[in-house]
C-alpha atoms as a PDB file:
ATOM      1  CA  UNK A   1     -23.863  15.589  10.214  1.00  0.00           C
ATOM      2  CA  UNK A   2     -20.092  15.165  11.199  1.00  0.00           C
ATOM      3  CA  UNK A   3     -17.097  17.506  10.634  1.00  0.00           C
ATOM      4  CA  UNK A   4     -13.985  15.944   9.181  1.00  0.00           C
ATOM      5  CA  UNK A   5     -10.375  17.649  10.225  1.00  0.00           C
ATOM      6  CA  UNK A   6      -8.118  16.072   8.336  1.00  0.00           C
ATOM      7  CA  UNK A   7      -3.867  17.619   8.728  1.00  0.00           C
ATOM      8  CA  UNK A   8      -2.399  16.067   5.601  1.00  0.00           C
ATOM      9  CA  UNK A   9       1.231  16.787   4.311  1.00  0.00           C
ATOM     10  CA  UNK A  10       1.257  20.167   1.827  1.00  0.00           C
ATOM     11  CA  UNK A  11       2.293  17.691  -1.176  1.00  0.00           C
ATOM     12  CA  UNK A  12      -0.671  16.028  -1.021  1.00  0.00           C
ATOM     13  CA  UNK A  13      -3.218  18.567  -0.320  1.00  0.00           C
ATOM     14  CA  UNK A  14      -4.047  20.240  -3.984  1.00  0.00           C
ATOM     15  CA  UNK A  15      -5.150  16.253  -5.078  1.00  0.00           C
ATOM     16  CA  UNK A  16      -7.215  15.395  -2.546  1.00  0.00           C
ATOM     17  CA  UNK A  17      -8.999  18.327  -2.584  1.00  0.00           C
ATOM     18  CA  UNK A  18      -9.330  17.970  -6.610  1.00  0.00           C
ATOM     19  CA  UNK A  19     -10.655  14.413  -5.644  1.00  0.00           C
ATOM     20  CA  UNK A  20     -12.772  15.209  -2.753  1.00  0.00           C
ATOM     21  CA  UNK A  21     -14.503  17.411  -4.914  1.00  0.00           C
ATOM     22  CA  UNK A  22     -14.994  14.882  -8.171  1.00  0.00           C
ATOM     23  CA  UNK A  23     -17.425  12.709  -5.813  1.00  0.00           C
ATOM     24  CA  UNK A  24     -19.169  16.265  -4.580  1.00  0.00           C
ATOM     25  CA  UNK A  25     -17.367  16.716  -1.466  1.00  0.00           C
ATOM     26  CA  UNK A  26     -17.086  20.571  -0.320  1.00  0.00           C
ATOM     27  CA  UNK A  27     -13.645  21.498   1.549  1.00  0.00           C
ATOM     28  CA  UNK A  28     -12.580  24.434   3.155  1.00  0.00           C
ATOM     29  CA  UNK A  29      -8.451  24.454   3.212  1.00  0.00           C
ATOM     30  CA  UNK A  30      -6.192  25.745   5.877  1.00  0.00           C
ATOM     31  CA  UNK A  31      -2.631  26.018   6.123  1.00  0.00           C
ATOM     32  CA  UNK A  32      -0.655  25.140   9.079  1.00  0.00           C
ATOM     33  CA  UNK A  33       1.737  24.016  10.578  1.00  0.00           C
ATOM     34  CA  UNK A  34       3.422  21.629  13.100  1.00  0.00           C
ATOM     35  CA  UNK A  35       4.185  18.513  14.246  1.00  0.00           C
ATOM     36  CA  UNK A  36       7.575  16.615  15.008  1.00  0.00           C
ATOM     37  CA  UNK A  37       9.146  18.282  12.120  1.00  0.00           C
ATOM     38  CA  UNK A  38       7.176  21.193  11.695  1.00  0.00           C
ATOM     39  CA  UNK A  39       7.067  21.164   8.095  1.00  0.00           C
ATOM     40  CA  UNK A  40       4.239  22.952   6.572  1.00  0.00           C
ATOM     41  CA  UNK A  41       0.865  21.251   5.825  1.00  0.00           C
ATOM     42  CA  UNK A  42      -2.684  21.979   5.405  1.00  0.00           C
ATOM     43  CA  UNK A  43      -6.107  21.440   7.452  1.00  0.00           C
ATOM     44  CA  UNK A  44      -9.059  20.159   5.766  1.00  0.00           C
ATOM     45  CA  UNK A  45     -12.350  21.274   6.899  1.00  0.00           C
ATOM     46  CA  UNK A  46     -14.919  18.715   5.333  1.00  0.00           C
ATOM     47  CA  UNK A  47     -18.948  19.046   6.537  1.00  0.00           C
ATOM     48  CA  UNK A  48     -19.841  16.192   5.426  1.00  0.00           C
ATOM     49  CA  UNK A  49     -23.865  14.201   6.381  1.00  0.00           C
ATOM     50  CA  UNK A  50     -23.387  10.759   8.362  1.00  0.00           C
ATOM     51  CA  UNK A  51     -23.782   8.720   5.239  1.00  0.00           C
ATOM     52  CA  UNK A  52     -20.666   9.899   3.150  1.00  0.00           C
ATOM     53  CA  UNK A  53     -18.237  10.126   6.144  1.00  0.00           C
ATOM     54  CA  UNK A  54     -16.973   6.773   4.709  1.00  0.00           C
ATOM     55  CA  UNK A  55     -16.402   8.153   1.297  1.00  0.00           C
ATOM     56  CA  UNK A  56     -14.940  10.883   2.332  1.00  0.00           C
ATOM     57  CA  UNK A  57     -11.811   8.764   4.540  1.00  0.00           C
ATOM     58  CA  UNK A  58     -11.428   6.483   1.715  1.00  0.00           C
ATOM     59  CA  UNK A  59     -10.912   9.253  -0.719  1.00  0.00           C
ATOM     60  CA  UNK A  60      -8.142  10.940   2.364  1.00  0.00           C
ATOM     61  CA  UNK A  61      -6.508   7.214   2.541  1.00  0.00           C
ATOM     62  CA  UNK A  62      -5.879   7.407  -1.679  1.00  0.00           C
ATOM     63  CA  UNK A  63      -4.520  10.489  -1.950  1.00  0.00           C
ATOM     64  CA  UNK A  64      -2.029  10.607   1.381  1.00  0.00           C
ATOM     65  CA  UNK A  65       0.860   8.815   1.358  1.00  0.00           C
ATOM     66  CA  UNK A  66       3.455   8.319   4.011  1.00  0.00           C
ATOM     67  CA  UNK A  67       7.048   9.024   2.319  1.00  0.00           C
ATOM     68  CA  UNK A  68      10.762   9.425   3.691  1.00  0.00           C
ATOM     69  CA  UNK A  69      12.436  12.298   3.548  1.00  0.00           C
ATOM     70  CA  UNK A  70      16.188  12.359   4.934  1.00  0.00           C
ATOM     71  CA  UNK A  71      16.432  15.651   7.708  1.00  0.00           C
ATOM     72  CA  UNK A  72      20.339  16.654   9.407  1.00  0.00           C
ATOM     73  CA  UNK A  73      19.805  16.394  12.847  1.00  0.00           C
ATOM     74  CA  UNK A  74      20.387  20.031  14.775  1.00  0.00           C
ATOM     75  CA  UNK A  75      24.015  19.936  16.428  1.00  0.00           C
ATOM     76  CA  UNK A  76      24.245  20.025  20.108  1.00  0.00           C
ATOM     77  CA  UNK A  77      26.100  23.717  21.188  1.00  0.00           C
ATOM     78  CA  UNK A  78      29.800  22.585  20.474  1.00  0.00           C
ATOM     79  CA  UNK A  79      32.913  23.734  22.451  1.00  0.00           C
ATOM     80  CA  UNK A  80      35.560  25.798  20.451  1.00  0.00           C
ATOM     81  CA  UNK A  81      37.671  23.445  18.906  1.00  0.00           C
ATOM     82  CA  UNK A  82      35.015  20.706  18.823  1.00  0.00           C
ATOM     83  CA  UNK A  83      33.814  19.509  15.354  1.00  0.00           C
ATOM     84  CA  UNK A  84      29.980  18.300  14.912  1.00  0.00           C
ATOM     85  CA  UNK A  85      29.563  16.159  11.646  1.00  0.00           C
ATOM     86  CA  UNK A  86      25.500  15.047  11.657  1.00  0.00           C
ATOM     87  CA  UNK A  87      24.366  12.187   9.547  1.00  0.00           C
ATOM     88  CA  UNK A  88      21.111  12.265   7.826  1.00  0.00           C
ATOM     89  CA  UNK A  89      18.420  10.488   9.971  1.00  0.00           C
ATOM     90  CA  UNK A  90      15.435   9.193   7.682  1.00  0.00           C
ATOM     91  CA  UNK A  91      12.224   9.996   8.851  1.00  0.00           C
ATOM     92  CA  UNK A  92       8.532   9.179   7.535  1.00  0.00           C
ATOM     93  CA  UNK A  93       6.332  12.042   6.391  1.00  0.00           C
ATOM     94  CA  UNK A  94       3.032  12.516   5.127  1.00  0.00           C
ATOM     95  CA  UNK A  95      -0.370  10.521   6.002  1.00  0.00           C
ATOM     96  CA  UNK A  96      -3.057  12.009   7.693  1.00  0.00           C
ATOM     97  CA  UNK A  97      -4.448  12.584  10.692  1.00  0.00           C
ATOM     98  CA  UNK A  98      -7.994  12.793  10.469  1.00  0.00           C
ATOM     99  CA  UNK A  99     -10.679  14.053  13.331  1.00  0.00           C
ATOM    100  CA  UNK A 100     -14.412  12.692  13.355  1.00  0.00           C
ATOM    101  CA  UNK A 101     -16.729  15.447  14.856  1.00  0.00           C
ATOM    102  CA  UNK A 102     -20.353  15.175  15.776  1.00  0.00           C
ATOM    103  CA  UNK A 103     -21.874  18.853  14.335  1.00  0.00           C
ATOM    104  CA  UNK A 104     -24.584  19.466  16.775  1.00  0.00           C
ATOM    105  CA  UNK A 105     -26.479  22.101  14.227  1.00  0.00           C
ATOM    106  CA  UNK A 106     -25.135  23.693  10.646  1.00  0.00           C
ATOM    107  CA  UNK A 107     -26.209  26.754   9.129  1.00  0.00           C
ATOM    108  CA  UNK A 108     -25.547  27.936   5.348  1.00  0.00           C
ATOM    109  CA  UNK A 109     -25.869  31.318   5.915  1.00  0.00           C
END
């Protein structure tokens, strides 16, 4: 049995849950937050028997999506008198980072 932690971006949470549970995938959701940008997103805790750990990525890989989003950079502390004009810097969002995790024994309690 493995354990599947998967941090995907918030937009993309709600359909890969809906699809991780069309092919009878259970998942436990989290929110979090983090990261470069910290933006909010969500943990997915999938348990998940050696045989369908496959399924279970390739259903994560179809539902998140990198995108770019355009963030204002923070101004450095200006002098009085100084004048701090920041340009949008485009950045790429979303994904997923996924962990793999051996479950040494599970319980359904």
């Amino acid at each position: 049995m493995k354990l599947i932690l998967a941090v995907v971006q918030g937009e993309d949470a709600g359909q890969t849950v809906q699809a991780l549970n069309r092919v009878g995938i259970s998942v436990t959701r989290f929110a979090s937050s983090g990261g470069f940008l910290q933006q909010g997103n969500v943990t997915l805790m999938i348990g998940v028997d050696d045989e369908r750990v496959e399924d279970a990525l390739e259903v994560i890989r179809r539902n998140c999506r990198e995108r770019s989003r355009y963030l204002n950079p923070m101004p450095p502390v200006a002098e009085p008198g100084e004048m701090f004009m920041p340009f949008p810097v485009e950045v790429q969002v979303g994904g997923a980072t996924v962990f793999v995790l051996d479950v040494e024994q599970f319980e359904k309690l």
